[in-house]
Protein backbone atom coordinates (compact mmCIF):
# COMPACT_ATOMS: atom_id res chain seq x y z
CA UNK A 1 -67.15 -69.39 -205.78
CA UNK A 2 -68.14 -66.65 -203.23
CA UNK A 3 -66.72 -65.53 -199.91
CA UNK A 4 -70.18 -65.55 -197.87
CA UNK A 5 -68.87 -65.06 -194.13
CA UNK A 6 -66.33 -64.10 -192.24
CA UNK A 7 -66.47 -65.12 -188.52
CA UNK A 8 -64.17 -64.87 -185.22
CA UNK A 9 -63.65 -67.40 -182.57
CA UNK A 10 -62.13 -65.75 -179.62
CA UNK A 11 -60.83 -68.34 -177.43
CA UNK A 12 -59.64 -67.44 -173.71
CA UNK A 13 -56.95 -68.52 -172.00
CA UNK A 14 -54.69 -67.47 -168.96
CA UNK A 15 -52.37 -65.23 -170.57
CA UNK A 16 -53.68 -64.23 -173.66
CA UNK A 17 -57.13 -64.57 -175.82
CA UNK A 18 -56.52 -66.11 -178.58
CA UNK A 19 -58.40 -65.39 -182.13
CA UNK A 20 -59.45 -67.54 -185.00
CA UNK A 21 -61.09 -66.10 -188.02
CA UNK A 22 -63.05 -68.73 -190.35
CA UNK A 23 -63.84 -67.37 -193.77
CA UNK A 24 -66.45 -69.17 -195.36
CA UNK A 25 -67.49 -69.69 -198.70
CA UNK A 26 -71.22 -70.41 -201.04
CA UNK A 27 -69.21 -73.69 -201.59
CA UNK A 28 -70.79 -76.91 -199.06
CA UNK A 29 -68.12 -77.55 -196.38
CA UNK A 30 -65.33 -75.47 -197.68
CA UNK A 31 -64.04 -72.76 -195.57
CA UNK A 32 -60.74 -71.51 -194.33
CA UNK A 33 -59.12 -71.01 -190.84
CA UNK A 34 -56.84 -68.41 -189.80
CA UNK A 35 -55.23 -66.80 -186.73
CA UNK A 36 -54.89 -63.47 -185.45
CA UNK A 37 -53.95 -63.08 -182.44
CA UNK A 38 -52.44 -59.98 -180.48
CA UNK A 39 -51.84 -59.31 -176.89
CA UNK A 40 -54.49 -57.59 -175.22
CA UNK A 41 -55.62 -56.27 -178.32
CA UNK A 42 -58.73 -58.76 -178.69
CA UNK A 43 -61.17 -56.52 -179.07
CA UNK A 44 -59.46 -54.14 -181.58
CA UNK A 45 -58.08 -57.06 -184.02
CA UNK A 46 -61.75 -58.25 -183.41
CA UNK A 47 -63.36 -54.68 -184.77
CA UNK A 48 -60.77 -54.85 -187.57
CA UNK A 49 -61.28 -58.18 -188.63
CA UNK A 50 -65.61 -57.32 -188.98
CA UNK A 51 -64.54 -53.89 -190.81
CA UNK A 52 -62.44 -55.64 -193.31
CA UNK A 53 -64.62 -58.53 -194.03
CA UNK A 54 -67.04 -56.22 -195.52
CA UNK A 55 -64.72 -55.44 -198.54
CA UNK A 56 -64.25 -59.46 -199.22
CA UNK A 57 -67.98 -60.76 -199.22
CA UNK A 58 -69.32 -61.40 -202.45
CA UNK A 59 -65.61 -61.78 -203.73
CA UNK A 60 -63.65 -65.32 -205.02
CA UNK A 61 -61.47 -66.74 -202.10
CA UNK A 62 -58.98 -67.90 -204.95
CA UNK A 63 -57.67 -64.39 -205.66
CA UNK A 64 -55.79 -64.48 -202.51
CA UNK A 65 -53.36 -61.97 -203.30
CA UNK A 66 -55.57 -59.19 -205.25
CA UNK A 67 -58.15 -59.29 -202.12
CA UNK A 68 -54.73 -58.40 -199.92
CA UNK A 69 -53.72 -55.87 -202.02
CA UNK A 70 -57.14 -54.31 -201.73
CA UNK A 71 -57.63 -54.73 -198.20
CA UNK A 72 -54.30 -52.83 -197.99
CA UNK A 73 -54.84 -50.37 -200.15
CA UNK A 74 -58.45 -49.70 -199.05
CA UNK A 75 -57.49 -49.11 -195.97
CA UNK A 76 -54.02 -47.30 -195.63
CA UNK A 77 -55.24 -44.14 -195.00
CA UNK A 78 -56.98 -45.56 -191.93
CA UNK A 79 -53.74 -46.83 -189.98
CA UNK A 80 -52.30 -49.57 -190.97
CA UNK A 81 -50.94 -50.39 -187.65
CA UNK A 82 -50.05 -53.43 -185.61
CA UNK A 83 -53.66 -54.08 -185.01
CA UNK A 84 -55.13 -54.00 -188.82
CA UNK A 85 -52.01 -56.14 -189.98
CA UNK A 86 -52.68 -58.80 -187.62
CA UNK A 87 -56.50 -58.67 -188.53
CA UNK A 88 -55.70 -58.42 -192.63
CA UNK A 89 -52.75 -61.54 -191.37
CA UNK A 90 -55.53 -63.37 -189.91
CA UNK A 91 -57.70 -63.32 -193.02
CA UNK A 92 -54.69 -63.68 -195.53
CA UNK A 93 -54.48 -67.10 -193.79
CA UNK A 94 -57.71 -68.37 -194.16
CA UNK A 95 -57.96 -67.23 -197.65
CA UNK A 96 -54.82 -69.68 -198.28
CA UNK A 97 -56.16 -72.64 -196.15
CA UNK A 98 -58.61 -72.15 -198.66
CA UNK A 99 -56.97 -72.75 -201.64
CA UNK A 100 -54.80 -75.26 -200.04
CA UNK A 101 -58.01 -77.23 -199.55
CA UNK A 102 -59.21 -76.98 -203.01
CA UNK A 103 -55.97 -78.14 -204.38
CA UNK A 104 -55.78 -80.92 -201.82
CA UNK A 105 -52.31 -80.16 -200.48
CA UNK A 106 -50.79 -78.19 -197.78
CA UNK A 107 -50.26 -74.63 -197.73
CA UNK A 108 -46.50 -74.73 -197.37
CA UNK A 109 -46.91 -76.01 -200.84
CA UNK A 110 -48.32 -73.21 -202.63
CA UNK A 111 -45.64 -71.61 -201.11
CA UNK A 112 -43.19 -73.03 -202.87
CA UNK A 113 -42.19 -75.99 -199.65
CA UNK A 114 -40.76 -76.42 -196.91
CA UNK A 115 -37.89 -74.13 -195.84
CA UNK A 116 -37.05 -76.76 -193.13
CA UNK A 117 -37.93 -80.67 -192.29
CA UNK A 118 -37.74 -80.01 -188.27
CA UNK A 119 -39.11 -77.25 -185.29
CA UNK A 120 -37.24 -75.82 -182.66
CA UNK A 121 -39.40 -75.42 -179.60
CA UNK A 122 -40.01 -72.70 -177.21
CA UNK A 123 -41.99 -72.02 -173.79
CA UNK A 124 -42.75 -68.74 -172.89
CA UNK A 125 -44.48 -68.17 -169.85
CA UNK A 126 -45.10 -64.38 -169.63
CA UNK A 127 -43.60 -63.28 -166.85
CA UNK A 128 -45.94 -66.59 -164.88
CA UNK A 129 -45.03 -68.83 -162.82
CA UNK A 130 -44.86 -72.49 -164.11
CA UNK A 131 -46.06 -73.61 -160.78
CA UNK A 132 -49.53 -71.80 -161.88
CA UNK A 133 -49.91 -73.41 -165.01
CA UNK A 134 -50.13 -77.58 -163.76
């Protein structure tokens, strides 16, 4: 199994554009979804995200952990600020939705469970006004 693609989905909203990255794979149907987003930083995490897919095509989506390590490593010397960790974050997670969808169970699994059975809420508006958003 190959990593063929790795695309972004930049989806806008009011406060903040949100970004996807799909990595797909040579197998029919199976691909992985991940997010990445960062405060106006789109189109840096963006740029980051095409820059480091070149170093995963042609490689096995299963060796989630060695591809990290290389991304990393490959590119240290180039900054590994805010906006390459959230792009390597983004791909990290679609890398494990992929093996979580070979194995047929959830990624919190491979993990090693859940840490908790509940989720605390929380509504941050960004400095808007909630009148604006309904």
């Amino acid at each position: 199994m190959k990593i063929t693609a790795v695309e972004t989905l930049v989806c806008h909203a009011r406060m903040r554009n949100w970004i996807f990255v799909k990595v797909v794979t040579d197998q029919p149907g199976l691909f992985g979804w991940g997010e990445a987003t960062l405060e106006w930083h789109t189109r840096g995490v963006v740029g980051a995200i095409e820059d480091l897919s070149q170093l995963i095509i042609g490689e096995d989506p299963t060796r989630v952990e060695y591809l990290w390590q290389m991304i990393w490593r490959q590119h240290f010397w180039h900054s590994s600020g805010v906006t390459r960790s959230t792009a390597l974050s983004g791909i990290d997670l679609a890398l494990w939705d992929i093996m979580g969808k070979i194995h047929g169970v959830p990624c919190h699994k491979l993990w090693g469970g859940p840490v908790r059975d509940y989720i605390r809420l929380y509504c941050h508006l960004g400095g808007g006004k909630l009148e604006s958003f309904y």
